[in-house]
Protein backbone atom coordinates (compact mmCIF):
# COMPACT_ATOMS: atom_id res chain seq x y z
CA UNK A 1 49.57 -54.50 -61.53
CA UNK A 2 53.39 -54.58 -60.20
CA UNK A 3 53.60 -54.50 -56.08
CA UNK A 4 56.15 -54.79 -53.96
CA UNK A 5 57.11 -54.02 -50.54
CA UNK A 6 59.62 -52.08 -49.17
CA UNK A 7 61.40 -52.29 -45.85
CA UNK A 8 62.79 -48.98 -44.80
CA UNK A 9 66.04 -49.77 -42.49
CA UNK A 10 68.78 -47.51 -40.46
CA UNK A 11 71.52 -48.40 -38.16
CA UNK A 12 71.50 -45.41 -35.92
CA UNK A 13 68.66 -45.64 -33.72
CA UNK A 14 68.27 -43.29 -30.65
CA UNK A 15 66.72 -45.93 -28.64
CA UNK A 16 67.87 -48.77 -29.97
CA UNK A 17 71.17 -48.26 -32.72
CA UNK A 18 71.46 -51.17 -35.08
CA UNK A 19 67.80 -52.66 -34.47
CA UNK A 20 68.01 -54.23 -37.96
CA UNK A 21 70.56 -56.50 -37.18
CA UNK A 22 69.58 -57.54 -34.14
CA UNK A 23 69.87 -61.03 -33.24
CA UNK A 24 66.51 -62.80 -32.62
CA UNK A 25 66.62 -66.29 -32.42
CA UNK A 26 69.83 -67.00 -34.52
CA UNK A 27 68.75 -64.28 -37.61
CA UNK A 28 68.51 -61.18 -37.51
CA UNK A 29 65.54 -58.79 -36.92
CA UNK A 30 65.17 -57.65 -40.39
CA UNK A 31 65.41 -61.46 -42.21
CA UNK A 32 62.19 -62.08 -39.54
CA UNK A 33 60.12 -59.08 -41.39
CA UNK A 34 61.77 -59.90 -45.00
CA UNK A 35 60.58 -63.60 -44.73
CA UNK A 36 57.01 -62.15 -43.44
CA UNK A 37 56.66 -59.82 -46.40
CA UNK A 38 57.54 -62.39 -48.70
CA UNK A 39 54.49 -64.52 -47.96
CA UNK A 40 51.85 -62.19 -49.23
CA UNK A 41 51.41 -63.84 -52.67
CA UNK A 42 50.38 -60.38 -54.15
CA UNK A 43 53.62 -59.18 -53.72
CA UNK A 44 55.80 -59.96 -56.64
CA UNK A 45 59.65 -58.60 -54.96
CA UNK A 46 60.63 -57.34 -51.40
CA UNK A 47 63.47 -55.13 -51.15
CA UNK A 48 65.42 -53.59 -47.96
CA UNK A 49 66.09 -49.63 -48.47
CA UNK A 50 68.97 -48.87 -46.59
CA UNK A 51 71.89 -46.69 -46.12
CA UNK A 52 74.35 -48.79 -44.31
CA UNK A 53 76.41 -51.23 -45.62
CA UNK A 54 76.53 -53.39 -42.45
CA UNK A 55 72.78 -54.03 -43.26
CA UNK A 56 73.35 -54.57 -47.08
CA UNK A 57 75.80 -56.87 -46.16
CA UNK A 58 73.61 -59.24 -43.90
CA UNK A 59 71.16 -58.90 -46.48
CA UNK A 60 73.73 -60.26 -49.02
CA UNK A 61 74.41 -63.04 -46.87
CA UNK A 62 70.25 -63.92 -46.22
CA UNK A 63 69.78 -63.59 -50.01
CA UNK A 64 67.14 -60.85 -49.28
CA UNK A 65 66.93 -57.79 -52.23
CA UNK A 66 68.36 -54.57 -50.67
CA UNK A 67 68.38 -51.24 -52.77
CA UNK A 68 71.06 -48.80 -51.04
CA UNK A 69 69.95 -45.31 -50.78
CA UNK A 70 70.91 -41.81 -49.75
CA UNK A 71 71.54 -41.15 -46.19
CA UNK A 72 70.26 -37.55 -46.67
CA UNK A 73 66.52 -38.74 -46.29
CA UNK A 74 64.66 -37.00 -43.75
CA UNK A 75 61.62 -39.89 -44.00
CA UNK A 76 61.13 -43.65 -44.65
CA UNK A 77 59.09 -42.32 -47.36
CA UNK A 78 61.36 -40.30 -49.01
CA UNK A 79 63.93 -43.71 -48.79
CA UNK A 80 60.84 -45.29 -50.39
CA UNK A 81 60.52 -42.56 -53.24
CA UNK A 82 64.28 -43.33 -54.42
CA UNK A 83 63.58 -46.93 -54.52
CA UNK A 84 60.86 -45.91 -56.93
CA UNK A 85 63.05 -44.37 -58.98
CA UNK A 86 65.36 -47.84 -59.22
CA UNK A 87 62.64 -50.57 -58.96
CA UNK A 88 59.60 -50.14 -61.23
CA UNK A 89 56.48 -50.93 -60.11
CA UNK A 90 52.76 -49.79 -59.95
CA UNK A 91 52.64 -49.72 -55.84
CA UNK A 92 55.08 -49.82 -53.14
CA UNK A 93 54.09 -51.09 -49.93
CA UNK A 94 56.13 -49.85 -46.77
CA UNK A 95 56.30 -52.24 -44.13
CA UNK A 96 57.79 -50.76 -40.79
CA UNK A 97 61.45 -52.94 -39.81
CA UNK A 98 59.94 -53.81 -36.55
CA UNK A 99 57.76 -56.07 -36.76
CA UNK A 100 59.36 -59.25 -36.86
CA UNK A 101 55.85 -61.50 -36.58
CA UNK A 102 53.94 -59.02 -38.34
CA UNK A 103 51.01 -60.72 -39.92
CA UNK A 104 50.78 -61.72 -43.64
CA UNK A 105 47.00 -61.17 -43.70
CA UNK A 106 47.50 -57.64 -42.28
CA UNK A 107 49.60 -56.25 -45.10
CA UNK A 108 47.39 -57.92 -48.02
CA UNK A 109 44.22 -55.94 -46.40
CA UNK A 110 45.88 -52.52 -47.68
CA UNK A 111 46.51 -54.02 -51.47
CA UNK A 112 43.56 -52.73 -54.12
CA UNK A 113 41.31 -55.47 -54.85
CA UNK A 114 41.22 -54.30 -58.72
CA UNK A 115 43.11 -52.17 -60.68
CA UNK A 116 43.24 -48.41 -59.56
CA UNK A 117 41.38 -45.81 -62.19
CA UNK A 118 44.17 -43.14 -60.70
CA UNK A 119 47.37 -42.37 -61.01
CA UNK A 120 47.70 -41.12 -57.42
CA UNK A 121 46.57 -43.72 -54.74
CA UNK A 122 48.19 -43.43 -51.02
CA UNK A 123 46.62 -45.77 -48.35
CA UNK A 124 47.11 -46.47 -44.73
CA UNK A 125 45.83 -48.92 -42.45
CA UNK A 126 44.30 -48.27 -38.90
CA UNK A 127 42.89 -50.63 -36.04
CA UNK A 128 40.87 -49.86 -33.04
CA UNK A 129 42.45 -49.00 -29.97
CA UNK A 130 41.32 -51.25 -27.20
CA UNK A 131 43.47 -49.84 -24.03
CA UNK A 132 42.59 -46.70 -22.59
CA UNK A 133 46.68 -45.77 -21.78
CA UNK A 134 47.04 -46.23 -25.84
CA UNK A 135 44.90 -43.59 -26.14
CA UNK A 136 46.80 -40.91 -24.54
CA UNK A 137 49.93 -42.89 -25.49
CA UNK A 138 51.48 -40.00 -27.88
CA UNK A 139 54.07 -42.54 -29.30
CA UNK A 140 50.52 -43.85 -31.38
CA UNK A 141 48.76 -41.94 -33.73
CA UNK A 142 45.04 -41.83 -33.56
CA UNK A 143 42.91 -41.10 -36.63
CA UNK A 144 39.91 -39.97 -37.59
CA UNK A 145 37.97 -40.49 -41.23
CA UNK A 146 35.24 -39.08 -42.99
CA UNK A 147 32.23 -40.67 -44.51
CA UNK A 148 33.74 -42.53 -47.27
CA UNK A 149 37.07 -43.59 -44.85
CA UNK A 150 39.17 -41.05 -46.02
CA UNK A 151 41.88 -39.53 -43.33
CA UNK A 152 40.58 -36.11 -41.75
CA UNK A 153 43.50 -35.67 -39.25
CA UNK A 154 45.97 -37.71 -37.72
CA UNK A 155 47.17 -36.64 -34.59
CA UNK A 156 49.38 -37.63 -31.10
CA UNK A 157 46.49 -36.41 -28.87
CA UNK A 158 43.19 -38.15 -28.33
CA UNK A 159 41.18 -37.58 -31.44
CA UNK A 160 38.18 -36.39 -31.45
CA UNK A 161 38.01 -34.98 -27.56
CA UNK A 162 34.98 -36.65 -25.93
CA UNK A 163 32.99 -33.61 -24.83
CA UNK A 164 29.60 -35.05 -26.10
CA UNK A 165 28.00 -38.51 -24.37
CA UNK A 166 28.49 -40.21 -27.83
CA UNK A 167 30.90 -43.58 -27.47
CA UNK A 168 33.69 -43.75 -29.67
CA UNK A 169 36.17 -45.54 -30.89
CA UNK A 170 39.68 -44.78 -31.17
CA UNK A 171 41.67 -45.32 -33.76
CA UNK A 172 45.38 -45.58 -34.36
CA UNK A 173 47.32 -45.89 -37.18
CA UNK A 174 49.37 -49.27 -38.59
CA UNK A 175 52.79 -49.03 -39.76
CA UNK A 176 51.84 -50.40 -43.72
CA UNK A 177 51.47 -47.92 -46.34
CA UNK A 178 50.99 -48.15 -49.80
CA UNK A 179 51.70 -45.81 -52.87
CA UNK A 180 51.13 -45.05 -56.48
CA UNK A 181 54.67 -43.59 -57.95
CA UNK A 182 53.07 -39.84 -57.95
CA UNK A 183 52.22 -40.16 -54.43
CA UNK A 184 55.41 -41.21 -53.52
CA UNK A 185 57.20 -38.54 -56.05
CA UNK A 186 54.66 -35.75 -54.21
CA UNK A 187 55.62 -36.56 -51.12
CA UNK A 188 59.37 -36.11 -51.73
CA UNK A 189 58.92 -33.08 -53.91
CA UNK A 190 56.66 -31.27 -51.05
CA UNK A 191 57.82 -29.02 -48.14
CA UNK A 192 56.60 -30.12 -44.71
CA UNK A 193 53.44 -28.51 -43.56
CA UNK A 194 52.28 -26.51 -40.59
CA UNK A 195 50.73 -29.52 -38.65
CA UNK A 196 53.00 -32.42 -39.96
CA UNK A 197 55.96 -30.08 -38.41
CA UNK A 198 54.06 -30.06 -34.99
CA UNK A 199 52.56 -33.51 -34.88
CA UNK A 200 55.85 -35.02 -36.51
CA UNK A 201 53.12 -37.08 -38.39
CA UNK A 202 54.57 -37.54 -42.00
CA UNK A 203 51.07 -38.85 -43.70
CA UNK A 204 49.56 -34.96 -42.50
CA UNK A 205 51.84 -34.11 -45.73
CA UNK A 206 48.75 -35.32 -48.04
CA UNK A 207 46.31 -34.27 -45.60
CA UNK A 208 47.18 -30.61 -45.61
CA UNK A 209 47.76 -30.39 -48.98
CA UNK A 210 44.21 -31.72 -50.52
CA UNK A 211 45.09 -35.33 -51.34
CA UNK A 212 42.83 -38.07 -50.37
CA UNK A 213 44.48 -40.64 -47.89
CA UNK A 214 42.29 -43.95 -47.49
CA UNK A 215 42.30 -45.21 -44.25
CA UNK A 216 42.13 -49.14 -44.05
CA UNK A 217 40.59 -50.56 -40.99
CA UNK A 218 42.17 -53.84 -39.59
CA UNK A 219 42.73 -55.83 -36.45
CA UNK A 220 46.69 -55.74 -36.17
CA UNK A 221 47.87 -55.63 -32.76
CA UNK A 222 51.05 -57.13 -33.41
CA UNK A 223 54.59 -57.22 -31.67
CA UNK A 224 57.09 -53.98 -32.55
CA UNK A 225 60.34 -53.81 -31.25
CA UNK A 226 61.36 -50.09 -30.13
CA UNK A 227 64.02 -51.17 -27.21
CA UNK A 228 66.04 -53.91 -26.00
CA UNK A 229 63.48 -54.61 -23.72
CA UNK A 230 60.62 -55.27 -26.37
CA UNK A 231 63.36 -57.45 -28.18
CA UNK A 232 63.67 -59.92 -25.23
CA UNK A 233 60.24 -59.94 -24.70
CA UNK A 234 60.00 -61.02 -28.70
CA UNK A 235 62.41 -63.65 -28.49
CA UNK A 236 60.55 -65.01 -25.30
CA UNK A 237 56.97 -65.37 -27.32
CA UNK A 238 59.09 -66.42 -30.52
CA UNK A 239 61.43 -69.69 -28.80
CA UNK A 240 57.28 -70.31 -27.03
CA UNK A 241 55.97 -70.64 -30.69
CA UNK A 242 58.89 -72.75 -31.55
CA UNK A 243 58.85 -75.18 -28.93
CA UNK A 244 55.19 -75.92 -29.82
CA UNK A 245 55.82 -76.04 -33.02
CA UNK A 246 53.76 -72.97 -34.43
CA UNK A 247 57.05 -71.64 -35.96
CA UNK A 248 59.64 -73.52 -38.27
CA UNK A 249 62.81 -71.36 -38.86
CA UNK A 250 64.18 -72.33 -42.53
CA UNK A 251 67.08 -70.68 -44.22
């Protein structure tokens, strides 16, 4: 079984343009997330999908795989779906640009533990929300399952509304995907649907349509970098790691 990961990257940025390139610490914000990726021994290549060729060319120069792709793409997944088309592989795992200390052990929990008896496998992982704010946070997207873990709905709102005295716990969804070819070609080759359009939740595109999305529960509460801001306050934890020497920058 063929995996490897894919790091969706764009210049333009309403918030922040040209997050990829970022400097943090001397390298740039997408060589942090690269060199992450690449330590999950399951995965056997990592690319960079991008449309720019100011990122292609820092990639060149970091000797990190980049696949160039259309601009046109309305979705990181739809970027993902032409890398498909390039690279061949069994799965292709999306890991969000942002996360420049996103943990290894996170993105192995959403690889299959044995080969797959199906041809269409989508996956997502999820972690507990542990701050009330998050909760009615709309930037996160809480989730609920069924039974056998499977995605219900995903939604911006607090999900499920806590009418009855039952306690619950919130769940939010983690920026690692993973997808079987088909999955990847549906998604590209299907029209948006009634609640992805409101929610501007992409995964509701399975949901809505019948397909089963597993929901993966782990305990990421990593570091993302939206703004300026957040990458200051990165750099701040990252020199603190370094001058303890928790964190070795090589290459």
């Amino acid at each position: 079984m063929k995996v490897i990961g894919v790091i969706p990257a764009r210049y333009q940025s309403s918030r922040f343009p040209g997050k990829p390139l970022a400097d943090l610490c001397g390298k740039p914000m997408i060589w942090w997330v690269y060199n992450q990726v690449k330590k999950v021994p399951e995965i056997d290549e990592v690319y960079v999908a991008t449309d720019d060729d100011r990122i292609s060319s820092v990639c060149a120069k970091y000797s990190i795989n980049s696949v160039m792709t259309a601009s046109t793409h309305g979705t990181s997944t739809e970027r993902v779906n032409e890398v498909a088309h390039k690279v061949d592989a069994d799965l292709y795992i999306v890991i969000n640009g942002d996360e420049p200390l996103i943990d290894p052990e996170i993105i192995r929990a959403i690889i299959p533990k044995s080969e797959l008896n199906t041809d269409f496998y989508v996956s997502n992982l999820m972690t507990e929300i542990l701050r009330p704010s998050e909760v009615v946070d709309f930037t996160n997207i809480k989730v609920v399952t069924d039974e056998d873990g499977n995605a219900l709905f995903m939604s911006r709102s607090p999900i499920p509304y806590p009418k009855a005295s039952i306690e619950y716990k919130y769940y939010k969804h983690v920026g690692v995907l993973i997808y079987s070819k088909s999955a990847l070609e549906f998604f590209a080759s299907t029209d948006k649907g009634y609640n992805e359009k409101i929610e501007d939740v992409n995964e509701l595109r399975f949901i809505e349509h019948g397909k089963k999305l597993k929901m993966i529960e782990v305990d990421a509460h990593s570091l993302s970098v939206d703004t300026p801001k957040d990458l200051e306050y990165v750099k701040t934890v990252i020199e603190g790691m370094i001058d303890k020497g928790e964190l070795v920058i090589n290459g």
